[in-house]
C-alpha atoms as a PDB file:
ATOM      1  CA  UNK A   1     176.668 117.677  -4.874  1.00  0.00           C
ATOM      2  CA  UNK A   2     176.170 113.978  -4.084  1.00  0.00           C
ATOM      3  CA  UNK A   3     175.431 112.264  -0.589  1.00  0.00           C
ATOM      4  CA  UNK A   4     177.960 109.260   0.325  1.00  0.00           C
ATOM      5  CA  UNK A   5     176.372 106.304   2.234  1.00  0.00           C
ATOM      6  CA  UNK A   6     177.376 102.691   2.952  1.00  0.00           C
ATOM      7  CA  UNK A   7     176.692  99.986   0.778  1.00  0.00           C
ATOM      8  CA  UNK A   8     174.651  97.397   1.788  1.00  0.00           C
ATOM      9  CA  UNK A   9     173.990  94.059   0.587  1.00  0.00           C
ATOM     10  CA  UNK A  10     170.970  93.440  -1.322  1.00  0.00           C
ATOM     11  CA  UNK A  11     168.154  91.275   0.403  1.00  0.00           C
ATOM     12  CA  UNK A  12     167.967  87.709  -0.314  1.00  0.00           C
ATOM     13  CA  UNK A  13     165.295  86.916  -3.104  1.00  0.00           C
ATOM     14  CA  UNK A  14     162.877  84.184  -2.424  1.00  0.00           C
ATOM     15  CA  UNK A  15     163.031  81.605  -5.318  1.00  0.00           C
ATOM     16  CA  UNK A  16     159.827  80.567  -6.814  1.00  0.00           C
ATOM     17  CA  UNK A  17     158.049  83.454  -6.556  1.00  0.00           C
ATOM     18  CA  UNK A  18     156.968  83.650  -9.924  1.00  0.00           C
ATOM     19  CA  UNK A  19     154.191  81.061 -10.998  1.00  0.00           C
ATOM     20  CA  UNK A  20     155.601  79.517 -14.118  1.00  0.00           C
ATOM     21  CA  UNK A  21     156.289  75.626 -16.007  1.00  0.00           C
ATOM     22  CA  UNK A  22     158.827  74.591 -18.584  1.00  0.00           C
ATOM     23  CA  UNK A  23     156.867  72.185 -20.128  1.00  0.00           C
ATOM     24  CA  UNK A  24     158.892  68.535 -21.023  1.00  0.00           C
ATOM     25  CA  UNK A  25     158.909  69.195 -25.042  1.00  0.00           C
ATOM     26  CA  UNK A  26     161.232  72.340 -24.007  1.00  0.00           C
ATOM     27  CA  UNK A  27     164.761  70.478 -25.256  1.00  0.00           C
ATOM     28  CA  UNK A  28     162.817  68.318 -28.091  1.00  0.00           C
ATOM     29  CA  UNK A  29     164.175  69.386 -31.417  1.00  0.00           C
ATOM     30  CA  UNK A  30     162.202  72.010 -33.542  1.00  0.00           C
ATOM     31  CA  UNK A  31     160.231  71.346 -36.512  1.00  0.00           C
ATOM     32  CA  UNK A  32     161.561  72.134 -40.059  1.00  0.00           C
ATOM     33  CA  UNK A  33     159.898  74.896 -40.851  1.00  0.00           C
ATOM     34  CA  UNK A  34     160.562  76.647 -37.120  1.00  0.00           C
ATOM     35  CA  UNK A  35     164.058  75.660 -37.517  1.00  0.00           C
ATOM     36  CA  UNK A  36     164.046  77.411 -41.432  1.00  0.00           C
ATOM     37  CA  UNK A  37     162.880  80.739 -40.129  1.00  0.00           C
ATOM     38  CA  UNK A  38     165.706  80.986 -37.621  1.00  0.00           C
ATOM     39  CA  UNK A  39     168.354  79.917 -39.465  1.00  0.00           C
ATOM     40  CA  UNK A  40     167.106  82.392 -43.059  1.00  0.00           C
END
């Protein structure tokens, strides 16, 4: 059995509501050895 009901659009969501900081070096390139271990 199963119970039918409307659907409703979801609540807006409040942006910013978790505490967090990209810090600036986030697009700098990685170092050698970083960039070894992903690409092995």
């Amino acid at each position: 059995m199963a119970k039918l009901v409307a659907v409703e659009e979801p609540p807006d969501r409040e942006l910013g509501f978790v505490p967090c900081r990209v810090p600036d070096s986030f697009d700098d390139p990685l170092p050698e050895d970083e960039l070894a271990a992903w690409e092995a």
